[in-house]
Protein backbone atom coordinates (compact mmCIF):
# COMPACT_ATOMS: atom_id res chain seq x y z
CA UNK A 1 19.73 -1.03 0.05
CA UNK A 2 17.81 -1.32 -3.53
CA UNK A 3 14.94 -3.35 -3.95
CA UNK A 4 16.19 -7.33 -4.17
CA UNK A 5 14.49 -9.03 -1.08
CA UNK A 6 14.90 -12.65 -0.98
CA UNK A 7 12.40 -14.87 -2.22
CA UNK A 8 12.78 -16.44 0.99
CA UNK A 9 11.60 -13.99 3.32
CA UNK A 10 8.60 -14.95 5.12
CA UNK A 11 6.38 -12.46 3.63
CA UNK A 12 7.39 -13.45 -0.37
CA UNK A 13 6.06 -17.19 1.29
CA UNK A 14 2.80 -16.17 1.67
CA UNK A 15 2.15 -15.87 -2.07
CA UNK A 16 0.13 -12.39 -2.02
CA UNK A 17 -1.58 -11.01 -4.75
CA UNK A 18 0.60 -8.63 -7.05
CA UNK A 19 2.99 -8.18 -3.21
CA UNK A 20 5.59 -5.93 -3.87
CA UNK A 21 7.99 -4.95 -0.96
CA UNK A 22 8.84 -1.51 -1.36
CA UNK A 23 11.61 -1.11 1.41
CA UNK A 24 11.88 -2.47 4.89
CA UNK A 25 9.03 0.08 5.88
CA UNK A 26 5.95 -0.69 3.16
CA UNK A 27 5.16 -3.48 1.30
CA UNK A 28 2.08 -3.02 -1.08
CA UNK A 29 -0.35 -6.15 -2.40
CA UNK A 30 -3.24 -6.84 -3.59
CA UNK A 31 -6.34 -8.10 -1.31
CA UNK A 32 -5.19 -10.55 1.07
CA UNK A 33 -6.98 -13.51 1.93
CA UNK A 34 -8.12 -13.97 5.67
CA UNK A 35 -5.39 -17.04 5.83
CA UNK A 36 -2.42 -14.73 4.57
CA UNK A 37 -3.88 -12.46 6.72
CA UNK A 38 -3.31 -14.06 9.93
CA UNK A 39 0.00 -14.78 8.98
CA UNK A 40 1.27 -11.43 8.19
CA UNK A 41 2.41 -10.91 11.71
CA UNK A 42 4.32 -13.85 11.59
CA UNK A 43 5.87 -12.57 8.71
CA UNK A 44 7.25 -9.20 10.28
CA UNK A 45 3.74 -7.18 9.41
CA UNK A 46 1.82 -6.42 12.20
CA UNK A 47 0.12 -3.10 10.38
CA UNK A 48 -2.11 -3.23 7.45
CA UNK A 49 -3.89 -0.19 5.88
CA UNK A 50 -6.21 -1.28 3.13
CA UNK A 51 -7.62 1.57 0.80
CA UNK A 52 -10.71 -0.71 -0.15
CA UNK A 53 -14.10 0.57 1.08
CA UNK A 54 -16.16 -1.56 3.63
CA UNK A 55 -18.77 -2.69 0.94
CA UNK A 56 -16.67 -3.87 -1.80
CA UNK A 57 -16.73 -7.18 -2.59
CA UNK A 58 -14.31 -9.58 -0.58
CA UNK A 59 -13.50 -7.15 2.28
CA UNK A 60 -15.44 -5.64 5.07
CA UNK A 61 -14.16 -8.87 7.27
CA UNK A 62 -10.62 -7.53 8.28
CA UNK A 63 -11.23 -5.48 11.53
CA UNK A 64 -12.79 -8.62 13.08
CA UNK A 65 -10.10 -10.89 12.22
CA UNK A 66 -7.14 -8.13 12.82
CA UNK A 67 -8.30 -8.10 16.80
CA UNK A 68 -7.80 -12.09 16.76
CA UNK A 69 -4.93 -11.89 14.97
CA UNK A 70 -2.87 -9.28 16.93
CA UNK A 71 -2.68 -7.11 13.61
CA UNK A 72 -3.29 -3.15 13.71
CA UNK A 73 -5.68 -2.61 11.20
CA UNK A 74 -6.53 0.63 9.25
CA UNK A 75 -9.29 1.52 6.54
CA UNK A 76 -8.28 4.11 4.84
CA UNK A 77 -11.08 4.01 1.93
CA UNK A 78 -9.68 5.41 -1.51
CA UNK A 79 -13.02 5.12 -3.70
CA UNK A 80 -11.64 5.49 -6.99
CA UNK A 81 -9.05 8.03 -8.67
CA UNK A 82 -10.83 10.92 -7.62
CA UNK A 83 -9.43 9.79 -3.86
CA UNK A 84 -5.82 9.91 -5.35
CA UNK A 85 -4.96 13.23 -3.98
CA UNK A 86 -2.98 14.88 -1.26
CA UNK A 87 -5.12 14.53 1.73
CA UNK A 88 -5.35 11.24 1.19
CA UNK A 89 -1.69 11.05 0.75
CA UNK A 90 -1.39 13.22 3.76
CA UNK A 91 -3.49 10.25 5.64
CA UNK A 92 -1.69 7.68 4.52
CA UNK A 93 1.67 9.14 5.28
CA UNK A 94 0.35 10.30 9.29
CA UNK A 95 -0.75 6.19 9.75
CA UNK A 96 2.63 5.28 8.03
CA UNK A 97 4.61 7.34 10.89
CA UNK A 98 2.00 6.08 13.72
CA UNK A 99 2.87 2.48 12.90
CA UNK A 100 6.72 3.14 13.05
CA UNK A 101 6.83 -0.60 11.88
CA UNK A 102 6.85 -2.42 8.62
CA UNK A 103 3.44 -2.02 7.28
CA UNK A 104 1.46 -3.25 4.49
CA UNK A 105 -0.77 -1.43 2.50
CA UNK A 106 -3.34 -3.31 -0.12
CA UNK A 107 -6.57 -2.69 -2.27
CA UNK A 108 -7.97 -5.38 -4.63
CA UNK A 109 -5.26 -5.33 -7.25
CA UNK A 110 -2.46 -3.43 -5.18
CA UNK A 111 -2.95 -0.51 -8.46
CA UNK A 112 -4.52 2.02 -5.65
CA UNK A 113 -1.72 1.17 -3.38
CA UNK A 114 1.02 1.66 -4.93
CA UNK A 115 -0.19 5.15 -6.32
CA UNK A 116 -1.15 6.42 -2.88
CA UNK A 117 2.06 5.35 -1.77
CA UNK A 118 3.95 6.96 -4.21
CA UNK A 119 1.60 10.29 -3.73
CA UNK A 120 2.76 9.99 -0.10
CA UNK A 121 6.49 9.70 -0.54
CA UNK A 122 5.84 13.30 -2.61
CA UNK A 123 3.34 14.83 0.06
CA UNK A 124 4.33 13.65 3.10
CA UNK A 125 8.50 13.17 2.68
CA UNK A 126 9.04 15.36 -0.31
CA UNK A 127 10.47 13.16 -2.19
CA UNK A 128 10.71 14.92 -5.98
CA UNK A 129 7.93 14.07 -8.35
CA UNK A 130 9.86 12.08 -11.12
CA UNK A 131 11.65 10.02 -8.27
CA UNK A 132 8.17 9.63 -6.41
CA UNK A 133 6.54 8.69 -9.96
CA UNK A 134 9.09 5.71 -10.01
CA UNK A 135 8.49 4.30 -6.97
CA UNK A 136 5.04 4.22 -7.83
CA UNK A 137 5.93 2.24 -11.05
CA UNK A 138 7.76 -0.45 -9.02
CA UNK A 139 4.80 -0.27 -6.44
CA UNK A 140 2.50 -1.38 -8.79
CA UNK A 141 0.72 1.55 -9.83
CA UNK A 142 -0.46 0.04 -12.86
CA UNK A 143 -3.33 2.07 -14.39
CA UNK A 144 -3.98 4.46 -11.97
CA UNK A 145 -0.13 5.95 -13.46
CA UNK A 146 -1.95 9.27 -15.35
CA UNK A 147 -3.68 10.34 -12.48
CA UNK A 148 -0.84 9.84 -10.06
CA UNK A 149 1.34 12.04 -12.84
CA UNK A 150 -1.51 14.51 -13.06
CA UNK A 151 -1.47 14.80 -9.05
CA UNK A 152 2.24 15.23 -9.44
CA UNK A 153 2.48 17.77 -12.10
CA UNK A 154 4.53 15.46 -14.12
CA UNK A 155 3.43 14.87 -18.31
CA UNK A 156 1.69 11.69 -18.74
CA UNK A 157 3.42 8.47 -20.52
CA UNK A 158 6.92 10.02 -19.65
């Protein structure tokens, strides 16, 4: 069903940071603000993982907020590309399944996201490196791209 979702849907209306919806299961953004999110269940996102630890700046405030706000709320801290491996991958891909539901997965810049995410789709549901490597690209990947090749065995700047 490709990738074109309608700017339309409620979820492109809330303007996220750097949001990019992968397929009807993930979408990947950047950090949310506490308005956008309260509305992401209203928007068909009741799950949110965020890789971002606790202590860095801007966060720390979402577990309060997700109990008001009826959303499911995960911290699944990725400190850096050192984190970018297949446990974490692993993680990610076991809260993905819990969820069952469109979920959406953010850092600050939506960079850390979209390479776990892509690390998962390899680890977890096996999809083939160069294939995972791509989704990872339209995730939003960004700079963390030779590490997330380096976890996959793939050459860099392919």
């Amino acid at each position: 069903h490709g990738n074109s979702y309608p700017e339309g849907t409620p979820m492109m209306q809330l303007r996220m940071k750097n949001l990019v919806i992968v397929d009807d299961r993930v979408a990947v953004s950047g950090q949310p603000t506490r308005a956008q999110f309260e509305a992401l269940p209203g928007a068909g996102y009741r799950h949110v993982i965020s890789l971002r630890g606790a202590r860095e700046l801007e966060t720390g405030w979402e577990e309060a907020l997700a109990a008001e706000s009826g959303v499911d709320f995960l911290r699944l801290e990725v400190d850096g590309a050192g984190d970018l491996d297949e446990a974490h991958a692993r993680a990610l891909g076991d809260a993905l399944q819990e969820s069952g539901e469109p979920t959406l997965i953010c850092c600050r810049s939506g960079s850390r996201a979209g390479a776990l995410l892509a690390l998962e789709r390899h680890f977890a549901e096996g999809l083939p490196p160069a294939e995972a490597l791509e989704l990872g690209r339209r995730a939003g990947m960004a700079s963390a791209e030779p590490v997330v090749c380096k976890v996959l065995g793939l050459p860099q700047g392919d």
